[in-house]
C-alpha atoms as a PDB file:
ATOM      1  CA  UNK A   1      33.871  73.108   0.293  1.00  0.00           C
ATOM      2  CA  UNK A   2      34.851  76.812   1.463  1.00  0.00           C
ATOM      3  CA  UNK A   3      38.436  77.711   1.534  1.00  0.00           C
ATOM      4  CA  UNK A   4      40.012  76.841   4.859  1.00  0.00           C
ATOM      5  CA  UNK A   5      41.054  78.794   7.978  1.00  0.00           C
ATOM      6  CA  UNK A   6      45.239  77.591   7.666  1.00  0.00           C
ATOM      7  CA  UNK A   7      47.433  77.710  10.451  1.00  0.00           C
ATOM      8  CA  UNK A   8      51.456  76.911  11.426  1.00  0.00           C
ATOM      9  CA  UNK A   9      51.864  74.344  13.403  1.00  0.00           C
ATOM     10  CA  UNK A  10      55.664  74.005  15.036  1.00  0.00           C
ATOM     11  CA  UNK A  11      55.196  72.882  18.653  1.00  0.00           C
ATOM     12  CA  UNK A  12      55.159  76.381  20.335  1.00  0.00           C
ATOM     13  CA  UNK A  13      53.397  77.700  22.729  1.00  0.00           C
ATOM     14  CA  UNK A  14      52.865  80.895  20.515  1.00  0.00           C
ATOM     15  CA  UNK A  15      51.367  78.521  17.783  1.00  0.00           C
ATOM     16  CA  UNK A  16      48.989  77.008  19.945  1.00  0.00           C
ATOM     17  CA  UNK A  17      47.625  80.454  20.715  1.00  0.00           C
ATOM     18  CA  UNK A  18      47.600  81.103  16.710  1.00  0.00           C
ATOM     19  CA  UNK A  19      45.847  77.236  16.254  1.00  0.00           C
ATOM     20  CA  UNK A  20      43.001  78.948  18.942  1.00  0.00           C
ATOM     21  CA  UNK A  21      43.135  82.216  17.251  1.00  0.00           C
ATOM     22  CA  UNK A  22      42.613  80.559  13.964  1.00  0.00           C
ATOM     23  CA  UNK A  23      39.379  77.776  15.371  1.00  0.00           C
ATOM     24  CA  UNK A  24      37.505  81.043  16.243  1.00  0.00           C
ATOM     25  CA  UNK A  25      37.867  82.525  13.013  1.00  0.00           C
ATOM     26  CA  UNK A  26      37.172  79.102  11.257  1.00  0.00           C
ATOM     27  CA  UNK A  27      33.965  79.201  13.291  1.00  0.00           C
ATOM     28  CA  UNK A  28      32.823  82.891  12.354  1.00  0.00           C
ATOM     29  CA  UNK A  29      33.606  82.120   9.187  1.00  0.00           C
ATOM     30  CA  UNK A  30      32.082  78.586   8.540  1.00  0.00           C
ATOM     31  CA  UNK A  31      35.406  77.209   7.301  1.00  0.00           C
ATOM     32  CA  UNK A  32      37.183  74.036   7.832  1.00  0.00           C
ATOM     33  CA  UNK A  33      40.414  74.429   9.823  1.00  0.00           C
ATOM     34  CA  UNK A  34      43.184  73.015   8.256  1.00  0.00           C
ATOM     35  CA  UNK A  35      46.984  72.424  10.426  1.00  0.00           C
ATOM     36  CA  UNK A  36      50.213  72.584   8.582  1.00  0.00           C
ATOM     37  CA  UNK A  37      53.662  71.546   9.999  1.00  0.00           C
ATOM     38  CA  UNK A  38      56.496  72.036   7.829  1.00  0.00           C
ATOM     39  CA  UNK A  39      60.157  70.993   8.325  1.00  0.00           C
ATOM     40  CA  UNK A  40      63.175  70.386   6.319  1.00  0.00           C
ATOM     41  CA  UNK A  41      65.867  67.421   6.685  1.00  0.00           C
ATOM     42  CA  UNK A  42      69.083  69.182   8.360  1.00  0.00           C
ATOM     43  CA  UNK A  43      71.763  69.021   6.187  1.00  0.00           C
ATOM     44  CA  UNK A  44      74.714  68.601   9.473  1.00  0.00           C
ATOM     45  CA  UNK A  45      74.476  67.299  12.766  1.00  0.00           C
ATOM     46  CA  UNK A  46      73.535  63.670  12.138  1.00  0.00           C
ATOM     47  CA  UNK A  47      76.440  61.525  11.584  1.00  0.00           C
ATOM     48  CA  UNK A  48      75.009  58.901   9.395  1.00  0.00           C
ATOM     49  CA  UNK A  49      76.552  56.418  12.071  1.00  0.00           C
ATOM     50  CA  UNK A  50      74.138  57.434  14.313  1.00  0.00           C
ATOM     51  CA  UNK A  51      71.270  58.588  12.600  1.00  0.00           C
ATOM     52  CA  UNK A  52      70.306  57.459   8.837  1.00  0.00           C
ATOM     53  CA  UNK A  53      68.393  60.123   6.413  1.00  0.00           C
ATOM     54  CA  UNK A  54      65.545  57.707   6.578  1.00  0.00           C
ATOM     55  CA  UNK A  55      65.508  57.506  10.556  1.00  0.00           C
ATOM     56  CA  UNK A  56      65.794  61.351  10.304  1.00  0.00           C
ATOM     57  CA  UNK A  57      63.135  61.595   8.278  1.00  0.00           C
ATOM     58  CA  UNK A  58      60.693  59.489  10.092  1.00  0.00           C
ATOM     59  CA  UNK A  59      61.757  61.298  13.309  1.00  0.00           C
ATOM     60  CA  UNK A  60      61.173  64.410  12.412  1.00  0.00           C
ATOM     61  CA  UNK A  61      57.529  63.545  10.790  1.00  0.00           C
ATOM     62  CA  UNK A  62      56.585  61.573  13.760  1.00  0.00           C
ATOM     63  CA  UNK A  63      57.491  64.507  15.991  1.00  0.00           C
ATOM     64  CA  UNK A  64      55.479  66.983  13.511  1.00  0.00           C
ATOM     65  CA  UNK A  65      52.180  64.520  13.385  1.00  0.00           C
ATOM     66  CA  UNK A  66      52.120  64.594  17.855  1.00  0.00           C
ATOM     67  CA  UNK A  67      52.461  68.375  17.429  1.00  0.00           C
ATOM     68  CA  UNK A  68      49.671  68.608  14.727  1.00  0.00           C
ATOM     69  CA  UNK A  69      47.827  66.218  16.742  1.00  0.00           C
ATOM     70  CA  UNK A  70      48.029  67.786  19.954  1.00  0.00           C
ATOM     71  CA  UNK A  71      47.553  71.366  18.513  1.00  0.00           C
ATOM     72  CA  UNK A  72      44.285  69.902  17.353  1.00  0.00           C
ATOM     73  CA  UNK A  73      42.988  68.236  20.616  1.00  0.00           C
ATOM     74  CA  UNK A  74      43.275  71.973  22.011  1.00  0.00           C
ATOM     75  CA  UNK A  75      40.213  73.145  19.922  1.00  0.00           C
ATOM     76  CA  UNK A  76      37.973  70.185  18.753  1.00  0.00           C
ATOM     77  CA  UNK A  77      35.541  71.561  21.270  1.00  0.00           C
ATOM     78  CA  UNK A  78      35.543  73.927  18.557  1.00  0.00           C
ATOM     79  CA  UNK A  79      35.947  72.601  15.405  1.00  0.00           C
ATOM     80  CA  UNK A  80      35.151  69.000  15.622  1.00  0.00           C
ATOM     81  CA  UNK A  81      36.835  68.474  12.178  1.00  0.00           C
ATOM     82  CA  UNK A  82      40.394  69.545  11.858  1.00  0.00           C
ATOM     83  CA  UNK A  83      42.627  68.460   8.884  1.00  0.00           C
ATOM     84  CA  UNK A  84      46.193  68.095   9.355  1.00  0.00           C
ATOM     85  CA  UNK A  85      49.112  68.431   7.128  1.00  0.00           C
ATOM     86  CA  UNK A  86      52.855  67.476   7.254  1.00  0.00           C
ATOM     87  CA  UNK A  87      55.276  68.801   4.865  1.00  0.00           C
ATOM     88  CA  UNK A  88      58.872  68.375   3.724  1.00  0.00           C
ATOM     89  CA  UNK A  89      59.266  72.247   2.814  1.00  0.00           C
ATOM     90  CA  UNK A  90      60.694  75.572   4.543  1.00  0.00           C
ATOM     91  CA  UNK A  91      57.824  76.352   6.079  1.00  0.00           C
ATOM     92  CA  UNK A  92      57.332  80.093   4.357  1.00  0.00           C
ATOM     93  CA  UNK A  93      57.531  78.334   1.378  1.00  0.00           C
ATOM     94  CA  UNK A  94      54.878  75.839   2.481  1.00  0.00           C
ATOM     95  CA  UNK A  95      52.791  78.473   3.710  1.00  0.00           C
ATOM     96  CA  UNK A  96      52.681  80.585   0.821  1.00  0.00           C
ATOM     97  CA  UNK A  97      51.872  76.965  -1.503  1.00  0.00           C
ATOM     98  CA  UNK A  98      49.046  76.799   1.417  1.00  0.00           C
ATOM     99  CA  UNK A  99      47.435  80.411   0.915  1.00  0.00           C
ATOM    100  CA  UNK A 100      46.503  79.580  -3.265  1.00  0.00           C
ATOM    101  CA  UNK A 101      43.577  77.917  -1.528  1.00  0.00           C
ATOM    102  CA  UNK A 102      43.251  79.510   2.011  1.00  0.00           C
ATOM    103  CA  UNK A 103      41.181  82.088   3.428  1.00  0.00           C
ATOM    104  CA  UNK A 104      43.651  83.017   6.119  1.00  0.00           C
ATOM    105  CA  UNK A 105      47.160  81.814   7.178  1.00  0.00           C
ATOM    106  CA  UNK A 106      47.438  82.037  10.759  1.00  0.00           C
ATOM    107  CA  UNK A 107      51.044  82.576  12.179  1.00  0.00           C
ATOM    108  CA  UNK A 108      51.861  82.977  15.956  1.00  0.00           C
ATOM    109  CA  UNK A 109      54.497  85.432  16.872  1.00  0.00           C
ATOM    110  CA  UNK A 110      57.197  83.443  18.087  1.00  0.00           C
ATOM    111  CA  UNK A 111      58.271  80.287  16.797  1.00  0.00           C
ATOM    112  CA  UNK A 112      60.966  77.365  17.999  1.00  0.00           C
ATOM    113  CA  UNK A 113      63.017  78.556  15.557  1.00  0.00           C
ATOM    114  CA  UNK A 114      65.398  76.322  13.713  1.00  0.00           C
ATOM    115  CA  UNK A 115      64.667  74.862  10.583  1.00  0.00           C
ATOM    116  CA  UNK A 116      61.178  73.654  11.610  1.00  0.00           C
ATOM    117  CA  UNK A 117      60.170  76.757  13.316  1.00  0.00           C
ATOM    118  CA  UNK A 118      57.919  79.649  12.969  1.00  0.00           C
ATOM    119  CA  UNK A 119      60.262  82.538  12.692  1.00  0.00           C
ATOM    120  CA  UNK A 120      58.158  85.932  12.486  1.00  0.00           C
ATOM    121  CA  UNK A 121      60.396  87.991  10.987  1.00  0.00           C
ATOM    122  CA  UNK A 122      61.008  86.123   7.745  1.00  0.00           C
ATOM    123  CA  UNK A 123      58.155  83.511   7.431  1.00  0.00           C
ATOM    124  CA  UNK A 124      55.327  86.627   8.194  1.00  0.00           C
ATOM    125  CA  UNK A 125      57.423  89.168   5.886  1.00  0.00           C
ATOM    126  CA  UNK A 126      57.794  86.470   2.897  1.00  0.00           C
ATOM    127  CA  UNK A 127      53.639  85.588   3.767  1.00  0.00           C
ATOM    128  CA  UNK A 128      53.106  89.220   3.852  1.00  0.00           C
ATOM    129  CA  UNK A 129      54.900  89.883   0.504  1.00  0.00           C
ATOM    130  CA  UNK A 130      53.740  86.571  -1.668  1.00  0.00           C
ATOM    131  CA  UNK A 131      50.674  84.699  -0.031  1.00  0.00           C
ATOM    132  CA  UNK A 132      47.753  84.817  -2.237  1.00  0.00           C
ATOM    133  CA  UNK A 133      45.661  85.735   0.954  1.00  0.00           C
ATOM    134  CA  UNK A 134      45.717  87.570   4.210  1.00  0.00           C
ATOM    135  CA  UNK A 135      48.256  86.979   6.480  1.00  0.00           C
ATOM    136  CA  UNK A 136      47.227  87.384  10.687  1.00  0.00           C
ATOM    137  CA  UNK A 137      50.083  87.552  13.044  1.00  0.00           C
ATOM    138  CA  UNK A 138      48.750  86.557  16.336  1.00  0.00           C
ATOM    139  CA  UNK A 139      50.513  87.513  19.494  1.00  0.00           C
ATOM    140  CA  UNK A 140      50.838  85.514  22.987  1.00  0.00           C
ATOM    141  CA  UNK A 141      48.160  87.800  24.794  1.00  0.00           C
ATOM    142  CA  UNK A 142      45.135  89.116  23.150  1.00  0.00           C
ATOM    143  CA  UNK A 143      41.838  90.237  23.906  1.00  0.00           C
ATOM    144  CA  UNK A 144      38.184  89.254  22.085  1.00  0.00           C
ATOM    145  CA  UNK A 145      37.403  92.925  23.080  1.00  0.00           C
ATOM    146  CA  UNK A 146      37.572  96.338  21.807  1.00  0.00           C
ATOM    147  CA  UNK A 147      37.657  97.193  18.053  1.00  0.00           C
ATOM    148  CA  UNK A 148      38.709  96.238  14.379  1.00  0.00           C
ATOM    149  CA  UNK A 149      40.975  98.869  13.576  1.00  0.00           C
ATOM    150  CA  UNK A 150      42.174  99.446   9.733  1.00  0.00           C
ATOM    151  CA  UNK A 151      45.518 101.417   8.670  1.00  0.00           C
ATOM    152  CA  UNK A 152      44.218 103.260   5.125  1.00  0.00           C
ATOM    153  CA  UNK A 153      46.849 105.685   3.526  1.00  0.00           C
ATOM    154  CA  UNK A 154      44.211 106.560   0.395  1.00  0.00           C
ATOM    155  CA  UNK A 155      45.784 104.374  -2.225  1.00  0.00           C
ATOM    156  CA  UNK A 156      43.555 102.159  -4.495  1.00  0.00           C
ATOM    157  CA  UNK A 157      45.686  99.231  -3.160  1.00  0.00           C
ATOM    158  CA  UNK A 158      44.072  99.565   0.428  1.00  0.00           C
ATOM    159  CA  UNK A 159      40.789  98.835  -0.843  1.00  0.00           C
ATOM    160  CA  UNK A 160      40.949  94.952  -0.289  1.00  0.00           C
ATOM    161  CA  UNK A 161      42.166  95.396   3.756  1.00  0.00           C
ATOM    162  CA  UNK A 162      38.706  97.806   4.297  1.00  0.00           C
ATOM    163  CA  UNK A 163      36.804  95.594   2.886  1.00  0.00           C
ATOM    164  CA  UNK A 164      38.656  92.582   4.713  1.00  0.00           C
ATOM    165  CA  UNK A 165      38.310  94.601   8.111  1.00  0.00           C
ATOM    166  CA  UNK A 166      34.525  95.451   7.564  1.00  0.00           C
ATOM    167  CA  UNK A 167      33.703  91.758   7.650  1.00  0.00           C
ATOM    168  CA  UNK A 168      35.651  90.836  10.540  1.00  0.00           C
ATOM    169  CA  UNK A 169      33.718  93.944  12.391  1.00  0.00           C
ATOM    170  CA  UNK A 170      30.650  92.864  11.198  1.00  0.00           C
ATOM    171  CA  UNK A 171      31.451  88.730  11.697  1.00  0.00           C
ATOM    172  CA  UNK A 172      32.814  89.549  15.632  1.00  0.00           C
ATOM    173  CA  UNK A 173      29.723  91.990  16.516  1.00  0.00           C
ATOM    174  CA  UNK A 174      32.534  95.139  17.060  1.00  0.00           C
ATOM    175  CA  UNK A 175      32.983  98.477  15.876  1.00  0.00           C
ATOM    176  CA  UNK A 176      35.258  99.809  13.424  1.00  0.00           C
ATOM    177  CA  UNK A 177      38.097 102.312  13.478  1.00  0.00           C
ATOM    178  CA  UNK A 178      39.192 103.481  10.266  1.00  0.00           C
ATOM    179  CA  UNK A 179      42.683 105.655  10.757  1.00  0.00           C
ATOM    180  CA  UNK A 180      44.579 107.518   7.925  1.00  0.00           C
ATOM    181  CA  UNK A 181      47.795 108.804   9.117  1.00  0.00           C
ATOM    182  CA  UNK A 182      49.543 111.696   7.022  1.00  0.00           C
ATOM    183  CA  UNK A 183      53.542 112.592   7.839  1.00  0.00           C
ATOM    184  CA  UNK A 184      54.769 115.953   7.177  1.00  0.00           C
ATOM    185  CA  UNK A 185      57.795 115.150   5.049  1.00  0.00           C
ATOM    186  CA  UNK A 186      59.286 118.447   5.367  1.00  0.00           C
ATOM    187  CA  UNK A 187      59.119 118.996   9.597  1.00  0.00           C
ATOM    188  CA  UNK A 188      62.727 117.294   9.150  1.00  0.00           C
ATOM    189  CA  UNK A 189      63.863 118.849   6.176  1.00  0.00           C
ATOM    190  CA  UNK A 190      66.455 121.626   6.505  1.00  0.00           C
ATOM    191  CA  UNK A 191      64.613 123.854   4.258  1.00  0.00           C
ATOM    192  CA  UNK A 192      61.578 123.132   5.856  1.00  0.00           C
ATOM    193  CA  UNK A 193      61.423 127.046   7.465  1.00  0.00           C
ATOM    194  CA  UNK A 194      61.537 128.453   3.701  1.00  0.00           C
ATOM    195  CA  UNK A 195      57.722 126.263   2.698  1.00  0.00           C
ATOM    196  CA  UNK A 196      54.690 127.696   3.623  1.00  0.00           C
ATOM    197  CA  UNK A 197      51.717 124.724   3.915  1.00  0.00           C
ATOM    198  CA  UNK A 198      48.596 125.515   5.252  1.00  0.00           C
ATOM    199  CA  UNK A 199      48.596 121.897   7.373  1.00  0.00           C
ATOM    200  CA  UNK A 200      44.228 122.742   8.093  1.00  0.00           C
ATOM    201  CA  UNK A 201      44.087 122.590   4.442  1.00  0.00           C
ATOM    202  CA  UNK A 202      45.834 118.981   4.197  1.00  0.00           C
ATOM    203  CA  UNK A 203      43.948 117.399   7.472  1.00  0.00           C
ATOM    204  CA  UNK A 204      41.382 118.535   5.166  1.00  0.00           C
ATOM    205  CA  UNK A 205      41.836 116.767   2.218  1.00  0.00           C
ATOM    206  CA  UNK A 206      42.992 113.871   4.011  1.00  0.00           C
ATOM    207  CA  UNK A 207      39.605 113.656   5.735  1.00  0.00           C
ATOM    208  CA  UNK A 208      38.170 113.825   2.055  1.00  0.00           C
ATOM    209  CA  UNK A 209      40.233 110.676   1.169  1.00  0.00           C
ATOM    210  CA  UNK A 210      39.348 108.743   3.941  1.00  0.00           C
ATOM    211  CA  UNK A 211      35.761 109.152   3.115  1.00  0.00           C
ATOM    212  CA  UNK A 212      36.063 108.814  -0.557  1.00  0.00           C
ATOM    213  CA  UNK A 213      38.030 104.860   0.847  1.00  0.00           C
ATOM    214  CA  UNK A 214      35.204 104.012   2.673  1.00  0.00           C
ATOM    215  CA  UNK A 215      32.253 104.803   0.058  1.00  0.00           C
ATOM    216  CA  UNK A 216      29.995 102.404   0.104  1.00  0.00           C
ATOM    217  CA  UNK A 217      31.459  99.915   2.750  1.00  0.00           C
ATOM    218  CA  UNK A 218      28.874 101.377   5.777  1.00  0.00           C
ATOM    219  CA  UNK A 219      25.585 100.687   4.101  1.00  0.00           C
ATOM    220  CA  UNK A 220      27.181  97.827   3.167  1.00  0.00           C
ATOM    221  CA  UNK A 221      27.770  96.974   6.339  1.00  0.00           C
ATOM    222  CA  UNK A 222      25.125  98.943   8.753  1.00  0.00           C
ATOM    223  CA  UNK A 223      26.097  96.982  11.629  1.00  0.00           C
ATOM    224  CA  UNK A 224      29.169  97.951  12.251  1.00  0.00           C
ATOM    225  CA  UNK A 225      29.842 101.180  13.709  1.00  0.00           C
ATOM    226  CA  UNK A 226      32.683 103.526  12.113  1.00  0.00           C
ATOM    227  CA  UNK A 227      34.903 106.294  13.787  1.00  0.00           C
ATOM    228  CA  UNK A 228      36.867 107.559  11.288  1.00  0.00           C
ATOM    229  CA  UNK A 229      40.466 109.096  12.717  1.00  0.00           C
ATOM    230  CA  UNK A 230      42.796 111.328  10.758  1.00  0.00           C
ATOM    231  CA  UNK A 231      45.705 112.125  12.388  1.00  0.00           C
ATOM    232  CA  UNK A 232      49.269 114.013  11.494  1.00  0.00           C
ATOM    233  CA  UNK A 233      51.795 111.269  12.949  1.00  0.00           C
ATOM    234  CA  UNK A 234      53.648 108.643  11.175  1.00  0.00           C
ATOM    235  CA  UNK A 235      51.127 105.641  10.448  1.00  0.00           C
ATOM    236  CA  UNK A 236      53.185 102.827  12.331  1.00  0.00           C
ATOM    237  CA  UNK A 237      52.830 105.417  15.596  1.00  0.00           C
ATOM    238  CA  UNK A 238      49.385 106.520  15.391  1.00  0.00           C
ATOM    239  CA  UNK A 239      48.401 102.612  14.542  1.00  0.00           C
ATOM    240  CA  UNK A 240      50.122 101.238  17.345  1.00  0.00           C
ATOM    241  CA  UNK A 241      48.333 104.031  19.577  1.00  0.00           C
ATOM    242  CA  UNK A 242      44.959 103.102  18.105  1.00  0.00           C
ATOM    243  CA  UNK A 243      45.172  98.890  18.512  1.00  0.00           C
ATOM    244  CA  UNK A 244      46.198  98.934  21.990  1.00  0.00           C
ATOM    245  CA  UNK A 245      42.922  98.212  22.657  1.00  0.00           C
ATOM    246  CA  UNK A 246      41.879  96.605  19.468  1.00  0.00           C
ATOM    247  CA  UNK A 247      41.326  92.841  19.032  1.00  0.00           C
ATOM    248  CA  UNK A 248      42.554  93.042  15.473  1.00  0.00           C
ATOM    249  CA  UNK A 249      44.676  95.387  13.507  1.00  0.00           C
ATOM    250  CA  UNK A 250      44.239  95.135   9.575  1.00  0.00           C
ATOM    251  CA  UNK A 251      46.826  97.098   6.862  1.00  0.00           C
ATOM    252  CA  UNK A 252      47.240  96.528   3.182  1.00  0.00           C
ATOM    253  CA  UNK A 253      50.175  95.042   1.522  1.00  0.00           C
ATOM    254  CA  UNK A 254      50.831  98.277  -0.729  1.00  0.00           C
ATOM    255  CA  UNK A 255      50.754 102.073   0.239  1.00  0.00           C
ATOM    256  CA  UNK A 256      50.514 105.563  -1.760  1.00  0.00           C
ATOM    257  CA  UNK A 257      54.344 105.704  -0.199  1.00  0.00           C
ATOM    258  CA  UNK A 258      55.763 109.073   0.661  1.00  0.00           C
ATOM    259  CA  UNK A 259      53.788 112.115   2.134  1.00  0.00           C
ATOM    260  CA  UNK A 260      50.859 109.725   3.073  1.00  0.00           C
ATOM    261  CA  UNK A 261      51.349 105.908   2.403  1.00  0.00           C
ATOM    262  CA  UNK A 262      52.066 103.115   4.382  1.00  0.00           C
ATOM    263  CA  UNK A 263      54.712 101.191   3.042  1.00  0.00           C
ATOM    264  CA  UNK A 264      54.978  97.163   3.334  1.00  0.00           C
ATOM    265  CA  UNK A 265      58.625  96.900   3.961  1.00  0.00           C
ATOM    266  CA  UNK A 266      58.788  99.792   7.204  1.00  0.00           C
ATOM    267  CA  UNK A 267      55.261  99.793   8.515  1.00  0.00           C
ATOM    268  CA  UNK A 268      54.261  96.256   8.285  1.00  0.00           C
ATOM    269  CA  UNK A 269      57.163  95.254   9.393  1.00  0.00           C
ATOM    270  CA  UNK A 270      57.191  97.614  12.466  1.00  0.00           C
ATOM    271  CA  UNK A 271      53.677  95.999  13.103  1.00  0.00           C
ATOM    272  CA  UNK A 272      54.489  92.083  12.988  1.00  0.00           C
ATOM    273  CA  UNK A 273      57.171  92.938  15.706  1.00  0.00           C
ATOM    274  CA  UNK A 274      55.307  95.492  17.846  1.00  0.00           C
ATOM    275  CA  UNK A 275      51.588  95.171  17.079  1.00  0.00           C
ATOM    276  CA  UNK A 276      49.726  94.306  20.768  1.00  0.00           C
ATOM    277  CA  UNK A 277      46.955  92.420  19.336  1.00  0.00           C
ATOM    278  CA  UNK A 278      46.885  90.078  16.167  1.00  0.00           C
ATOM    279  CA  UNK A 279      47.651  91.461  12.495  1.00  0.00           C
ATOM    280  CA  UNK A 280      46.383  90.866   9.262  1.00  0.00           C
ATOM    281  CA  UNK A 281      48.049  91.934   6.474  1.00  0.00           C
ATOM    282  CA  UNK A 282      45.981  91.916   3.352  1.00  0.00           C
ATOM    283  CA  UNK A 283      46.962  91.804  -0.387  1.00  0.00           C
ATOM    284  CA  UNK A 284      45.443  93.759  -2.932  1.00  0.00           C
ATOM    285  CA  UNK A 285      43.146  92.129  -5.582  1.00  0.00           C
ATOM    286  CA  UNK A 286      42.914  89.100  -3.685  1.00  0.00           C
ATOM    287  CA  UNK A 287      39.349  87.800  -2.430  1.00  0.00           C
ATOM    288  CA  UNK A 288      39.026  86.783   1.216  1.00  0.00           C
ATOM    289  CA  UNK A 289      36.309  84.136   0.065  1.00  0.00           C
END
């Protein structure tokens, strides 16, 4: 059986529109859907007069089944067959156990919080940094429209999120936009007026590195049609600007860093919080299959 399409259950509203997200993509993809919920005993609030660790525990998995359950009921119209999953876990930590033998793990971008709850910021970041697959982020609103659009900054390690966002161009019928965003380190820099840089030069051979990233991946992929955007801005900027419209954004887990890259820990994290339509976040030297 193929990997499965994995998504967070915690009884959000934001979840429900990740579970959807995710049954779409399960269908593209011809993968089994599979639900996880994931919650951890609390360690204070439950006098043991009033509430035993065995009543606590079968509370809190009865609660997580009829969230499961009715997260599944939303898109059996779907996927007829959806697999559930209840674990005693933090639920990064089941997650990231999850994505060994996932395709996708499919977040929503705001959680119930607590100790059972999605919480974007560190559950997506700790995905993001240690899943052994791509990560999406979806938010409330999104649209089935527009394009894929790819962050590359020219390092080897992007090679796995072109190739990721090729397939979902050529799987959802779309075009691609492949952006490369270069920063001029020194516009801030108090010596800046002393360096001479011809910047025609560097659009130049940034243009060059874009094109040597995408060898290959349009005959590959004939289908899918590829504007290719190289722009002086920083790269969380100029990718916001260029998924407004998008119906996914896709980055890579490791950047060049400095004059050119896209680093994990400002841009993707930027993203997860600001992104208008979902995010994946891909690994390098991981397969998708």
């Amino acid at each position: 059986m193929s990997a499965p399409i994995v998504a967070g259950v915690d009884g959000s509203e934001s979840a429900l529109k990740a579970v959807g997200w995710a049954a779409e993509e399960a269908v593209r993809h011809g993968a089994p859907l599979k639900l996880v919920h994931a919650y951890l005993l609390p360690t204070r609030g439950y006098p043991e007069i009033v509430l035993t660790g065995h009543e606590a525990r079968r509370a809190f998995e009865r609660q997580g089944r009829q969230w499961l359950e009715d997260a599944a009921a939303t898109v059996r119209d779907l996927v007829p067959e959806v697999r559930t999953s209840v674990v005693v876990d933090r639920p990064a930590a089941a997650l990231i156990a999850e994505s060994r033998n996932a395709r996708l793990v499919v977040l929503g971008s705001q959680g119930l919080g607590g100790f059972s709850g999605l919480l974007v910021g560190s559950v997506a970041v700790a995905l993001a940094a240690h899943g052994k697959c791509p990560v999406v982020v979806v938010r409330d609103a999104f649209t089935a429209d527009g394009p894929v659009v790819v962050g590359v900054d020219g390092s080897p390690a992007c090679e796995e999120a072109i190739a990721f966002a090729f397939e979902e161009a050529s799987l959802r019928g779309t075009a691609l936009t492949a952006l490369l965003a270069w920063t001029d380190i020194l516009m801030d820099h108090p010596y800046a007026m002393r360096v001479t840089v011809d910047w025609d030069e560097v659009q130049e051979q940034e243009r060059q590195l874009l094109a040597q990233r995408l060898a290959g991946r349009p005959e590959k992929y004939p289908d899918v049609a590829v504007e290719r955007i190289v722009v002086r801005d920083r790269p969380v900027r100029a990718l916001l600007d260029a998924s407004r419209d998008a119906q996914l954004l896709v980055v890579g887990s490791h950047g060049r860093g400095g004059f050119t890259g896209m680093l994990l820990g400002s841009t993707s994290q930027a993203l997860v919080h600001h992104a208008t339509c979902p995010l994946a976040v891909v690994r390098p030297h991981l397969s998708t299959a």
